[in-house]
Protein backbone atom coordinates (compact mmCIF):
# COMPACT_ATOMS: atom_id res chain seq x y z
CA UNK A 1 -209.84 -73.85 4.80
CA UNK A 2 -209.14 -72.40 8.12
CA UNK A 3 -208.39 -74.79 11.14
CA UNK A 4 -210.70 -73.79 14.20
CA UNK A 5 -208.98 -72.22 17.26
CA UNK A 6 -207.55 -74.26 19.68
CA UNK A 7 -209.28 -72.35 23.05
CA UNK A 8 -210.77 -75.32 25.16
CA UNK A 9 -208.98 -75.24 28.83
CA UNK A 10 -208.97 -79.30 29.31
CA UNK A 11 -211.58 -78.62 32.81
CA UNK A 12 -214.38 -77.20 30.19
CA UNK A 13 -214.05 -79.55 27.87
CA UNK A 14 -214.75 -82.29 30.68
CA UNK A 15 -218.01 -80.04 31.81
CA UNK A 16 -218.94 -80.06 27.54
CA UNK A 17 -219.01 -83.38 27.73
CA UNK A 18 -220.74 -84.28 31.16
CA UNK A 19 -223.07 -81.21 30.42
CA UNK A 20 -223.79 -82.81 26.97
CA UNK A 21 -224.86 -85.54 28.86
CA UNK A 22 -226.81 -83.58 31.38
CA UNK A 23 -229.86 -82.03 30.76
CA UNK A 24 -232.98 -80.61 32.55
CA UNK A 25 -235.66 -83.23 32.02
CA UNK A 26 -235.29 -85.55 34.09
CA UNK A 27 -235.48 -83.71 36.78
CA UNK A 28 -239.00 -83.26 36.34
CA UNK A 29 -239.43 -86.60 34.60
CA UNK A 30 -238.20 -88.73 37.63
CA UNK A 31 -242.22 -88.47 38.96
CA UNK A 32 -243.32 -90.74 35.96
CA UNK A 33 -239.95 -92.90 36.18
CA UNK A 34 -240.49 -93.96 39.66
CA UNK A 35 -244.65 -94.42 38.66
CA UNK A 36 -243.76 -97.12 35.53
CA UNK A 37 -240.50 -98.45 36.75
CA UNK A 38 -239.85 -97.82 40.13
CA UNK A 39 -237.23 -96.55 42.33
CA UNK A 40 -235.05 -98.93 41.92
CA UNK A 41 -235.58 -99.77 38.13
CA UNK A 42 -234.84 -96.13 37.40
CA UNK A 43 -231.73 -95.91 39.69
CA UNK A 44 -230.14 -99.74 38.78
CA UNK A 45 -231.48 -98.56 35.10
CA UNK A 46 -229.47 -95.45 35.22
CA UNK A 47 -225.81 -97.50 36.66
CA UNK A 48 -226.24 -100.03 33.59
CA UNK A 49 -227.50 -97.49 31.10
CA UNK A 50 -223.78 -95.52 32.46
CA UNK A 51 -221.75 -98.54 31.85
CA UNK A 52 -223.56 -99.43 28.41
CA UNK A 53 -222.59 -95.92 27.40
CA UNK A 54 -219.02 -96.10 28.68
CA UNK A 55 -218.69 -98.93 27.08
CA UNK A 56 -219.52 -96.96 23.51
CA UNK A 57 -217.50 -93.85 25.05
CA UNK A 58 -214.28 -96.51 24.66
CA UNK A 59 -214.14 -96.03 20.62
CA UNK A 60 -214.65 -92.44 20.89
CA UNK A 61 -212.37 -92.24 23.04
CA UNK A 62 -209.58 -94.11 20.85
CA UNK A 63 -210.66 -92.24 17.61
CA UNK A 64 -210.30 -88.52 19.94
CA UNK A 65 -206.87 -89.80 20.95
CA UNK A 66 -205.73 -90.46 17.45
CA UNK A 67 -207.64 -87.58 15.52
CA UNK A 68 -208.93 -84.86 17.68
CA UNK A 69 -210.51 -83.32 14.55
CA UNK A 70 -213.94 -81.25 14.67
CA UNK A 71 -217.03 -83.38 13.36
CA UNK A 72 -216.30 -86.80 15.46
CA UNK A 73 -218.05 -89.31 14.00
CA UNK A 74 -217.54 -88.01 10.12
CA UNK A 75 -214.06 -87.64 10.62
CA UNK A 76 -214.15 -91.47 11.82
CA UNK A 77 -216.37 -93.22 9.69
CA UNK A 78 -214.69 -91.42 6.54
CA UNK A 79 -210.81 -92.76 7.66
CA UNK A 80 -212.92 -95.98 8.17
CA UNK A 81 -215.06 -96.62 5.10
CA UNK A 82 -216.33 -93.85 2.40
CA UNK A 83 -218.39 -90.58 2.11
CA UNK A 84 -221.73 -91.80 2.20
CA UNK A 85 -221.48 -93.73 5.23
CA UNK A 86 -219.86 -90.34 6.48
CA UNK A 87 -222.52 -88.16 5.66
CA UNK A 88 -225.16 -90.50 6.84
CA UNK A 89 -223.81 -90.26 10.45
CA UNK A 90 -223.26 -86.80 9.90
CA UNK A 91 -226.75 -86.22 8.83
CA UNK A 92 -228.32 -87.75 11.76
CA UNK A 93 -226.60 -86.02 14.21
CA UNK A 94 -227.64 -82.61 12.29
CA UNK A 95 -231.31 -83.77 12.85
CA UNK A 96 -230.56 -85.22 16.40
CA UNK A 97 -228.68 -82.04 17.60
CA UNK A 98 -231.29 -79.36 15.74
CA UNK A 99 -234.12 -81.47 17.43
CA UNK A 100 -232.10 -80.97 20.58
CA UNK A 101 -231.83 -77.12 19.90
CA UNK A 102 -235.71 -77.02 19.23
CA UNK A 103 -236.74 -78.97 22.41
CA UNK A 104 -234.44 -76.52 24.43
CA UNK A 105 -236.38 -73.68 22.44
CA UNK A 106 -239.51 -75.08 24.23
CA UNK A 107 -238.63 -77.11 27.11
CA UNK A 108 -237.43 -73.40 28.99
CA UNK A 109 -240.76 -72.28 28.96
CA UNK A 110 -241.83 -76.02 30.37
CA UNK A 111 -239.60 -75.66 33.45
CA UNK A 112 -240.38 -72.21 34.11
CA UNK A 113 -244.09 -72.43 33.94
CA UNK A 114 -243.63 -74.88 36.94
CA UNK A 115 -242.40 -71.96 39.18
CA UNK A 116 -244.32 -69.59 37.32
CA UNK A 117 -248.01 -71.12 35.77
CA UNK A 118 -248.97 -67.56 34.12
CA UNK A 119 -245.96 -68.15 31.19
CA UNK A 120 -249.23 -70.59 29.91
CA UNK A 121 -251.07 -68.04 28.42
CA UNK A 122 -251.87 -66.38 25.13
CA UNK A 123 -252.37 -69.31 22.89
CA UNK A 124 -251.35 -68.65 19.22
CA UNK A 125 -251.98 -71.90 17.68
CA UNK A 126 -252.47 -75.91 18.24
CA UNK A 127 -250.16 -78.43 16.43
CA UNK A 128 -249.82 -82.16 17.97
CA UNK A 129 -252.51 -81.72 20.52
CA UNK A 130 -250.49 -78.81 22.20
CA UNK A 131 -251.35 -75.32 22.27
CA UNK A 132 -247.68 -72.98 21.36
CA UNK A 133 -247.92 -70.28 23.53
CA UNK A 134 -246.44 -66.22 23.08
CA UNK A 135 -244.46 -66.34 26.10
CA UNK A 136 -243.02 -69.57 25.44
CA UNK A 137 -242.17 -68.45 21.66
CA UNK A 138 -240.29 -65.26 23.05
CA UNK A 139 -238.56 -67.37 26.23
CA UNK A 140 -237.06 -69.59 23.67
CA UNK A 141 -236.08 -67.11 21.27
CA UNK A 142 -234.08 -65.06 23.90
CA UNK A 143 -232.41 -68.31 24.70
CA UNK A 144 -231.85 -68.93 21.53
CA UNK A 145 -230.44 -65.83 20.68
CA UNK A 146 -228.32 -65.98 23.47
CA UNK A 147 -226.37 -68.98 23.01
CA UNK A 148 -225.99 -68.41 19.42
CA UNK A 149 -224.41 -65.03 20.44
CA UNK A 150 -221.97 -66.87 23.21
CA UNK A 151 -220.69 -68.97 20.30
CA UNK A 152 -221.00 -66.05 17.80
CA UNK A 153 -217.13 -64.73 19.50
CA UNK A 154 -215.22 -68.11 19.61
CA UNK A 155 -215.45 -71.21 21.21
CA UNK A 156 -212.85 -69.42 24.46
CA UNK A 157 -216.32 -67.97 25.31
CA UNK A 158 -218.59 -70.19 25.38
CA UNK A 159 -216.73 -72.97 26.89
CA UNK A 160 -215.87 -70.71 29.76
CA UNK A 161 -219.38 -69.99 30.27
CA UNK A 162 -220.33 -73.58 30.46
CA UNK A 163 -217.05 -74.85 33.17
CA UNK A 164 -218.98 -71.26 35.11
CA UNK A 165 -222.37 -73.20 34.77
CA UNK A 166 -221.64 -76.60 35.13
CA UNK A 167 -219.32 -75.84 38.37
CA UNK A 168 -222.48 -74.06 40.24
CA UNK A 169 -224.77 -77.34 38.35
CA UNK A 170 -222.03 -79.22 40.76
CA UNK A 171 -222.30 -77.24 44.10
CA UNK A 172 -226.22 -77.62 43.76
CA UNK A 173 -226.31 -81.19 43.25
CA UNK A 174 -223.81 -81.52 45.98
CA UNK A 175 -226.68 -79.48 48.41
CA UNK A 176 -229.42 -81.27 46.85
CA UNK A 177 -227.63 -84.75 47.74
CA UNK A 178 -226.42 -83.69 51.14
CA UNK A 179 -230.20 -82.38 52.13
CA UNK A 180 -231.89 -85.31 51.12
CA UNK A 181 -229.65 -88.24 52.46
CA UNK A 182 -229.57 -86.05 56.00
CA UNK A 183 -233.02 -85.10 56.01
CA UNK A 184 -234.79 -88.35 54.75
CA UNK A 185 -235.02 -92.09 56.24
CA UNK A 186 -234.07 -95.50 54.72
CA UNK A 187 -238.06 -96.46 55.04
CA UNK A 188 -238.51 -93.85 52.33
CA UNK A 189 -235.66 -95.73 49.68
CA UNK A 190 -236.57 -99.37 50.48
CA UNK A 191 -238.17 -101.73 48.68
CA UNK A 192 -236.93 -100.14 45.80
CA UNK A 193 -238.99 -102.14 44.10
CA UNK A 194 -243.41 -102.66 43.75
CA UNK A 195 -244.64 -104.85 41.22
CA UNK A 196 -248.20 -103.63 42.09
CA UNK A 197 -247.36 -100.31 41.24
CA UNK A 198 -245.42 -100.85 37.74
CA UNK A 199 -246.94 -104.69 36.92
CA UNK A 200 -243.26 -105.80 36.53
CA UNK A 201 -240.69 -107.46 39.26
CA UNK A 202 -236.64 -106.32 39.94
CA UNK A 203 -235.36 -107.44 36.74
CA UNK A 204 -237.92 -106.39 34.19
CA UNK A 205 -238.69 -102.70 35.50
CA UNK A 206 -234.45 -102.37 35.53
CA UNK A 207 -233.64 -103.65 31.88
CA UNK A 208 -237.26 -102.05 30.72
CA UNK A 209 -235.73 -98.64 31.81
CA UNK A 210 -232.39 -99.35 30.22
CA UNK A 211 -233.02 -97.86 26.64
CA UNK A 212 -234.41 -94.71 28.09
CA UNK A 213 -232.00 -94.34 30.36
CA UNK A 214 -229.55 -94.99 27.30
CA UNK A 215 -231.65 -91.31 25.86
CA UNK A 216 -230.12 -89.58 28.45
CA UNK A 217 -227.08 -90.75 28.21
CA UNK A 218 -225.89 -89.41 24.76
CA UNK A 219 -223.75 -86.31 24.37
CA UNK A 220 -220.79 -87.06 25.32
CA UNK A 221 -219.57 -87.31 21.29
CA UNK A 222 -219.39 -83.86 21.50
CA UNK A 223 -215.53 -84.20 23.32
CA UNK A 224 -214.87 -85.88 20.34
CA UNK A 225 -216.58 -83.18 17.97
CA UNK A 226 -215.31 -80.31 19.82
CA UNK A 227 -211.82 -82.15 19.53
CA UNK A 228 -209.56 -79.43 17.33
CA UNK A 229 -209.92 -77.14 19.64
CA UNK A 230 -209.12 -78.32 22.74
CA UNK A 231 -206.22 -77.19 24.68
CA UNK A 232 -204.70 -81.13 25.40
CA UNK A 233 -203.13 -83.82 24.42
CA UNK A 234 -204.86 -86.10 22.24
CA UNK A 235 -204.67 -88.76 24.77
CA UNK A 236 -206.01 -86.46 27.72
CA UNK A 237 -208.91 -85.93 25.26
CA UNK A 238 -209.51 -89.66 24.40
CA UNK A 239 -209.77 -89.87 28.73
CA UNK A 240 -212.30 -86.94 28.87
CA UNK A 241 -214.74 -88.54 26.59
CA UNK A 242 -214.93 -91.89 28.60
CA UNK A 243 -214.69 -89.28 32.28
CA UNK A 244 -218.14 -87.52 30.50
CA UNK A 245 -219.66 -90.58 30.38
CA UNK A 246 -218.79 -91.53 33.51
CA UNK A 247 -219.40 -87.92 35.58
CA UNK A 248 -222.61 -87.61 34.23
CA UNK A 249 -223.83 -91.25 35.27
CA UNK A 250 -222.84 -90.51 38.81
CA UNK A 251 -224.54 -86.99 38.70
CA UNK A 252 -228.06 -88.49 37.71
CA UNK A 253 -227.97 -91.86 39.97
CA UNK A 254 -226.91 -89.62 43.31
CA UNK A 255 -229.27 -86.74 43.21
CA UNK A 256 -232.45 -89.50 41.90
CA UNK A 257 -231.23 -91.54 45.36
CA UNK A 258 -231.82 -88.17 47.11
CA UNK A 259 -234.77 -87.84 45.55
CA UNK A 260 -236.13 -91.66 46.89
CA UNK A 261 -234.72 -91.19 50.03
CA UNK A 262 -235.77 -87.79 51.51
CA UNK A 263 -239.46 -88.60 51.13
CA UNK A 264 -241.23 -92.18 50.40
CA UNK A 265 -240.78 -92.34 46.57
CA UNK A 266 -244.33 -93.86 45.62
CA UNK A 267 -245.56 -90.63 46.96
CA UNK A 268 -242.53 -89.06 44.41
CA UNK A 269 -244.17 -91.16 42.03
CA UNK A 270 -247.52 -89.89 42.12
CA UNK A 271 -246.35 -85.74 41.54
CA UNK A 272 -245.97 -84.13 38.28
CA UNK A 273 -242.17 -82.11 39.04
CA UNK A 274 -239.97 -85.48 40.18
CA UNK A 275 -236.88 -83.93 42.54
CA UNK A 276 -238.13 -80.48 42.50
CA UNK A 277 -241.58 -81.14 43.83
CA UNK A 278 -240.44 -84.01 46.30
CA UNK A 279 -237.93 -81.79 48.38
CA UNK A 280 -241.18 -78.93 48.53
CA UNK A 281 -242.82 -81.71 49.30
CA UNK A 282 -240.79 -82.30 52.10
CA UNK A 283 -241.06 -78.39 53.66
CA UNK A 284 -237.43 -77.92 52.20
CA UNK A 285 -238.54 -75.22 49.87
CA UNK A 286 -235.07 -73.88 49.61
CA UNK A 287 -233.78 -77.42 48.60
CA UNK A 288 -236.60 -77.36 46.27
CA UNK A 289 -235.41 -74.16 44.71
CA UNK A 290 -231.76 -75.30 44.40
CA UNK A 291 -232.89 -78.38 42.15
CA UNK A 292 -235.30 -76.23 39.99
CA UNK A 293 -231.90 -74.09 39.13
CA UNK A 294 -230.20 -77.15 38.29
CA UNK A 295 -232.51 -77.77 35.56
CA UNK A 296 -232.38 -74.09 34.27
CA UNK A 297 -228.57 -74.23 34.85
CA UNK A 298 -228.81 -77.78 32.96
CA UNK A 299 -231.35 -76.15 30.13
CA UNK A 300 -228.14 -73.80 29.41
CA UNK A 301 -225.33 -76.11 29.58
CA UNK A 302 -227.03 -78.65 27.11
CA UNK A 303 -227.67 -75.82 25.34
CA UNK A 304 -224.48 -74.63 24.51
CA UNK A 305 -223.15 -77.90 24.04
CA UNK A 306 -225.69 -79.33 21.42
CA UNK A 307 -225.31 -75.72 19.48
CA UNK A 308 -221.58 -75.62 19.60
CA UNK A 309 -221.67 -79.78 18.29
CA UNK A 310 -224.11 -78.97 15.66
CA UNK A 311 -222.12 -76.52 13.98
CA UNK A 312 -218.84 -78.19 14.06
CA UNK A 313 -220.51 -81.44 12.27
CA UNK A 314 -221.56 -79.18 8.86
CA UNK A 315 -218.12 -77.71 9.14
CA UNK A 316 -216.73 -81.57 8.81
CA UNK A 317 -219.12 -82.09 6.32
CA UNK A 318 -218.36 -79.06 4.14
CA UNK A 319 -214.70 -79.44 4.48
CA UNK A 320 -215.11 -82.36 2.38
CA UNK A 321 -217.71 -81.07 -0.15
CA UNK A 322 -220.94 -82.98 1.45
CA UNK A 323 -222.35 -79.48 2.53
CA UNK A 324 -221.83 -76.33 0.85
CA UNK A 325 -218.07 -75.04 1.32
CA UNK A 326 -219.58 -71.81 2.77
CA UNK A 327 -220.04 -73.32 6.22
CA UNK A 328 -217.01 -74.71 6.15
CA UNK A 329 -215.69 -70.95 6.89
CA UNK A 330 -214.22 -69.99 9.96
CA UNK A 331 -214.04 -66.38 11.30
CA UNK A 332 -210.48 -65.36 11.51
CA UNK A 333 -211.27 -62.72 14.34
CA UNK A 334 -213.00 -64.84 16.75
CA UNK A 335 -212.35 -68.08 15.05
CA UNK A 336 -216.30 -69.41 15.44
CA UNK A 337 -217.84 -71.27 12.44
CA UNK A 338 -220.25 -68.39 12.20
CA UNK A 339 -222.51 -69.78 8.54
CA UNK A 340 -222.41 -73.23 10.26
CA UNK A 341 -223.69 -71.09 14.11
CA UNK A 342 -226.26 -69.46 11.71
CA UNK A 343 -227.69 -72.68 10.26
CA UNK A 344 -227.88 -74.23 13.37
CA UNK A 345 -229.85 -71.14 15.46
CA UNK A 346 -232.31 -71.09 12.07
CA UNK A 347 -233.08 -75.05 12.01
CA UNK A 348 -233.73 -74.35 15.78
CA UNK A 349 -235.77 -71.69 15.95
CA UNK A 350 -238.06 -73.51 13.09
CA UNK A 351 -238.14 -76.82 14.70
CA UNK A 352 -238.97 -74.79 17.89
CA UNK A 353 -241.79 -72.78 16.40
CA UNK A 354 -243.71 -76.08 16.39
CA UNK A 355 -244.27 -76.63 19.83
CA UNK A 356 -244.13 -79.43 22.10
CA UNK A 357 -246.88 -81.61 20.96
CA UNK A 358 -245.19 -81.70 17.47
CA UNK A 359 -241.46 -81.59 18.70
CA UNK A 360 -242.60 -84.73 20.86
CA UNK A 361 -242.20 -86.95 17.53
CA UNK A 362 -238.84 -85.24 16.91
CA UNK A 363 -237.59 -86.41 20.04
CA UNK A 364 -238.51 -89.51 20.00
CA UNK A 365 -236.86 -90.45 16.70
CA UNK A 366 -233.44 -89.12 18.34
CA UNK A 367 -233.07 -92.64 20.27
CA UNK A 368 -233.11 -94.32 16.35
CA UNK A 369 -230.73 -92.06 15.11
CA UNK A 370 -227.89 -91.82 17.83
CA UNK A 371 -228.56 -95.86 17.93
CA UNK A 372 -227.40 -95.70 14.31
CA UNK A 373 -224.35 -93.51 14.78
CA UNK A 374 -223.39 -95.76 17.56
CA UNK A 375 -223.63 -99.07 16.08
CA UNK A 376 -221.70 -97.51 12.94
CA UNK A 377 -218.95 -95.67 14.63
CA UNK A 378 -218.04 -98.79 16.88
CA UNK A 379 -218.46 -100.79 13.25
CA UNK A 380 -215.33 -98.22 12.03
CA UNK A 381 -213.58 -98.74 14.76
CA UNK A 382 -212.93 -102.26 14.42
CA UNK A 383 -212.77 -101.70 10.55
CA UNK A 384 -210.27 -99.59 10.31
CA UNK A 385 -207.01 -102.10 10.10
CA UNK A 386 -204.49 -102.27 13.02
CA UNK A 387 -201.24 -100.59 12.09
CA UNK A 388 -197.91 -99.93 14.06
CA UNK A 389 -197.58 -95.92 15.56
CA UNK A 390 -194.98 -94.01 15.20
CA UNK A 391 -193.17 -95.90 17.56
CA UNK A 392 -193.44 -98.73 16.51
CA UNK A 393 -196.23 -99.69 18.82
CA UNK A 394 -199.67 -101.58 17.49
CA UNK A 395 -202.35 -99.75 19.19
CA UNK A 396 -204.59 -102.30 21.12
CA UNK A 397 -208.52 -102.47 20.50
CA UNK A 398 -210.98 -103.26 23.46
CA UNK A 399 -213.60 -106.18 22.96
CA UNK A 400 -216.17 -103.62 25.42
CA UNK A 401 -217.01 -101.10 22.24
CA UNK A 402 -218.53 -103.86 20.86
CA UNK A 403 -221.19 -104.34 23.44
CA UNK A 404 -222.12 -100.61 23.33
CA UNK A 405 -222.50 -101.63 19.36
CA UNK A 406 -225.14 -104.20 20.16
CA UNK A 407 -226.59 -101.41 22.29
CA UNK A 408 -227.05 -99.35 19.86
CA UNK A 409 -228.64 -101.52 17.37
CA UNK A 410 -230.94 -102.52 20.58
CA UNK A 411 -232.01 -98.58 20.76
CA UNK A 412 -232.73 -98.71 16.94
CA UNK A 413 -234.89 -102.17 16.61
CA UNK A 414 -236.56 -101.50 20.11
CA UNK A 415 -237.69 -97.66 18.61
CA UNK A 416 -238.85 -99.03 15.05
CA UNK A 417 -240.61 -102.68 16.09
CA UNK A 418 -243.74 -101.76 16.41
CA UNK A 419 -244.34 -104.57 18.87
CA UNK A 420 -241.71 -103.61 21.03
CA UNK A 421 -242.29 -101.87 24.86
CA UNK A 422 -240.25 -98.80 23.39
CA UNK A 423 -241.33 -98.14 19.74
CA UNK A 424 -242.07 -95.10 18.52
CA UNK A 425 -245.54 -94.15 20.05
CA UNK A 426 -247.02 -92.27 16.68
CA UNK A 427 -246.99 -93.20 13.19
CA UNK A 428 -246.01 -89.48 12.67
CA UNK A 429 -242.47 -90.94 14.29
CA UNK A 430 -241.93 -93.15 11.75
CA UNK A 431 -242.94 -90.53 8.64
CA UNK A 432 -240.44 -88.26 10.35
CA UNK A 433 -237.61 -91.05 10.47
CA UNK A 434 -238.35 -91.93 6.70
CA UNK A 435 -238.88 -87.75 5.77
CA UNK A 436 -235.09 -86.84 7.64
CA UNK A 437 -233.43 -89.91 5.97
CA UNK A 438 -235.31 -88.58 2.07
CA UNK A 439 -234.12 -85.25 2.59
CA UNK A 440 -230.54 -86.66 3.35
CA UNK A 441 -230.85 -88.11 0.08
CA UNK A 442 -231.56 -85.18 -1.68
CA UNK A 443 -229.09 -82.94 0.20
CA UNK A 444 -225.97 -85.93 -0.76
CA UNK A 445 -227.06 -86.10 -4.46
CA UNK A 446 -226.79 -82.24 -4.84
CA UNK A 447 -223.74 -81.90 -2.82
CA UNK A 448 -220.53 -81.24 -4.72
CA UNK A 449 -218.60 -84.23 -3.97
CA UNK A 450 -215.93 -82.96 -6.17
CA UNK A 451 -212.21 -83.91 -4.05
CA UNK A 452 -211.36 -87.36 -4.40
CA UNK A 453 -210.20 -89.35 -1.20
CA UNK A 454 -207.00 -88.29 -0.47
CA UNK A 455 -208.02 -84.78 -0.57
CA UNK A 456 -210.97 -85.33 1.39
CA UNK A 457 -208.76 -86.94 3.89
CA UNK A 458 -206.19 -83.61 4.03
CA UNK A 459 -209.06 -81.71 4.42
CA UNK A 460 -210.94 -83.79 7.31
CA UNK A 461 -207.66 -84.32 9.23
CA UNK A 462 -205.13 -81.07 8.80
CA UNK A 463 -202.05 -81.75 10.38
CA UNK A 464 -203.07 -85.67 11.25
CA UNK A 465 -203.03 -86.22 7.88
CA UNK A 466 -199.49 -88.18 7.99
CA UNK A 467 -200.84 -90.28 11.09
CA UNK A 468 -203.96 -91.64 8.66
CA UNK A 469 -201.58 -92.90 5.85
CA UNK A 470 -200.30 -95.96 6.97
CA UNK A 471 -203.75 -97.08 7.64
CA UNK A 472 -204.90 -96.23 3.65
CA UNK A 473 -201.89 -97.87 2.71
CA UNK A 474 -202.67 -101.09 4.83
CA UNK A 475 -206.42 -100.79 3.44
CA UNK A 476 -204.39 -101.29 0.26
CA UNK A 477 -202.62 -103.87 0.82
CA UNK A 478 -205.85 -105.77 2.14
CA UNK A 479 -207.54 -105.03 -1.11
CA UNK A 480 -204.82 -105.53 -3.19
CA UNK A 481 -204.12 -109.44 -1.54
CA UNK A 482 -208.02 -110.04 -1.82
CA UNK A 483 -208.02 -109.12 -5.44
CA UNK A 484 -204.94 -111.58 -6.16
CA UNK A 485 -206.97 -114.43 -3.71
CA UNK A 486 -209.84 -114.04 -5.62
């Protein structure tokens, strides 16, 4: 099996990441933030939410540095434990980043129907209590198209077009700051807080908006996925995961501060558009404009990042027989893993057909499946056993991973309690949860899973093959001295 092409200039593989992070949403969103949680909960939500995930971003980060390998997470949890554990994280990132693709199919057509209303028309059908409308369909099919054709001619491309698009994401949220902190009054920010606006005080509207904030903080595993073909060191790739985590944090926290500062944010609160319609609000239409193209700048950069991750996770998997070796292929030409770009743009495009009152539940279930490949990756990386380098060094393990653990299994039991302030919201949710987690079933009992460990191993790490071995052999050993204890 071919190795993908190393292409990935070290500054757009730092705007992959923060991009990954990055979307659109909450741009508009930040209305209904600052209505149930205020001003402040959403901004002190947002900082703790950052450090929660940088704290997770620390075992990525070690696992990049010692096998930059496409598939992240699968590549991880194999070294650290066995196949089905592999596939199961592997699985539910294929349903989080196809959900991902699908809302992007969708969500265009959302943001540009709040410049331009007439993109609501021509109804073709209801599912979920939303109508799916033509120009919506054929918006998200262009963009579809589109970033399936960037990635179609090799990863060089693509990442290229996203440092372009993050860069100018950048410069706009640099204007968007800079108007808002000049232009608006510290009677507008403070109190940052109003308990008879969200029927909660300081603390409770901050840690309430914690595990939503944690939503919007995923992505950044796609460093790790995107890993093999990055033009760095594995070290300077282990730093870019954790500088994702942390660039994207400050990104969202600054511009929402414009946001409460340039006009009085209970007013903010009480609008349907967040930062776009505050700064109109505030006669700076041009403002306005600048933050509405950071969300269709952000709609393309999460984009590409999602679609590039997704397809680099069944390659991992079919390298080691738990897909179909057929999109394990790369393209010698271009070196894109074109069956693995195709699969991804078709899952899409069929999620997408659905329409955003049924891709709602899709969405929602993405919280309980990241939460799981959190809390298992940060399980493998205190499982697999410490073991001298090369050089003779023992490579030291950070207690901090283990809090973004807890985390995640926070984001998984606060999603499925029923009784909890952040479950699941339809019992649709939960069907979906228990349907993606069947069909995972079926798809690992058909799979091949013909090559036995070692081979698995050669195939999942390539040249870092030799670096893995002294780890098997000390899993060995610990076997080996258990059996003879017991």
């Amino acid at each position: 099996m071919n190795n993908l092409r190393k292409s990935i200039s070290p500054a757009a593989l730092i705007s992959i990441g923060a991009a990954g992070v990055i979307g659109s949403s909450w741009l508009y969103l930040g209305s209904a933030f600052f209505a149930e949680f205020g001003a402040g909960g959403t901004i002190f939500g947002f900082v703790l939410a950052t450090l929660l995930a940088a704290c997770v971003a620390l075992s990525y980060s070690w696992f990049a540095s010692q096998y930059p390998r496409a598939g992240g997470e699968v590549v991880y949890v194999f070294i650290a434990s066995n196949r089905l554990l592999s596939f199961i994280v592997g699985w539910l990132l294929i349903g989080t980043f196809t959900a991902l693709a699908a809302f992007y199919f969708t969500a265009t057509a959302r943001l540009l129907s709040a410049v331009w209303p007439q993109l609501d028309t021509i109804p073709l059908y209801e599912i979920g209590g939303a109508y799916v409308h033509l120009p919506a369909i054929i918006i998200g099919l262009v963009l579809s198209l589109s970033i399936f054709f960037l990635n179609w001619f090799g990863a060089e491309i693509s990442a290229r077009a996203e440092l372009i698009l993050f860069s100018a994401m950048l410069v706009l949220a640099a204007i968007v700051v800079f108007a808002g902190c000049s232009s608006g009054d510290a009677s507008n920010f403070f109190p940052l807080f109003d308990r008879e606006m969200t029927g909660r005080g300081m603390l409770a509207n901050t840690f309430s908006f914690i595990l939503p904030a944690m939503a919007f903080m995923t992505g950044f595993s796609v460093v790790a996925i995107m890993a093999e073909e990055a033009l760095s060191t594995p070290r300077r790739i282990g730093q870019i995961v954790v500088w994702s985590v942390l660039i994207a944090g400050i990104f969202y926290v600054i511009v929402l501060c414009a946001t409460a500062w340039v006009i009085p944010w209970r007013e903010t609160a009480t609008m349907t558009n967040g930062t776009i319609e505050a700064f109109r609000f505030a006669n700076m239409p041009a403002i306005s404009n600048a933050a509405f193209a950071i969300g269709v700048l952000g709609l393309f950069t999460t984009f590409i990042a999602v679609f590039s991750a997704s397809a680099r996770i069944i390659v991992a998997l079919a390298r080691v027989d738990l897909f179909p070796r057929y999109f394990a292929k790369i393209d010698p030409k271009s070196g894109a893993p074109r069956p693995a770009l195709v699969f991804t743009l078709i899952a899409g495009i069929t999620l997408g057909l659905l329409g955003p009152g049924a891709l709602v539940w899709f969405l929602d279930t993405i919280g309980v499946y990241v939460g799981i490949v959190w809390a298992i990756t940060i399980w493998a990386y205190y499982r697999i056993p410490v073991v001298k380098t090369g050089n003779g060094n023992i490579p030291k393990r950070s207690w901090l991973p283990a809090i973004g653990g807890i985390t995640g299994i926070a984001v998984v039991l606060g999603a499925l309690l029923p009784f909890s302030p952040v479950a699941l919201e339809s019992i649709y949710e939960y069907y979906i949860v228990i349907a993606w987690f069947a069909l995972g079933f079926i798809v690992y009992s058909l799979a091949p899973k013909q090559m036995n460990r070692d081979e698995s191993l050669r195939a999942l790490l390539g040249e870092y093959y030799e670096s893995v071995q002294a780890v098997e052999n000390a899993r060995k050993n610990v076997n080996t001295s258990a059996k003879s204890y017991t």
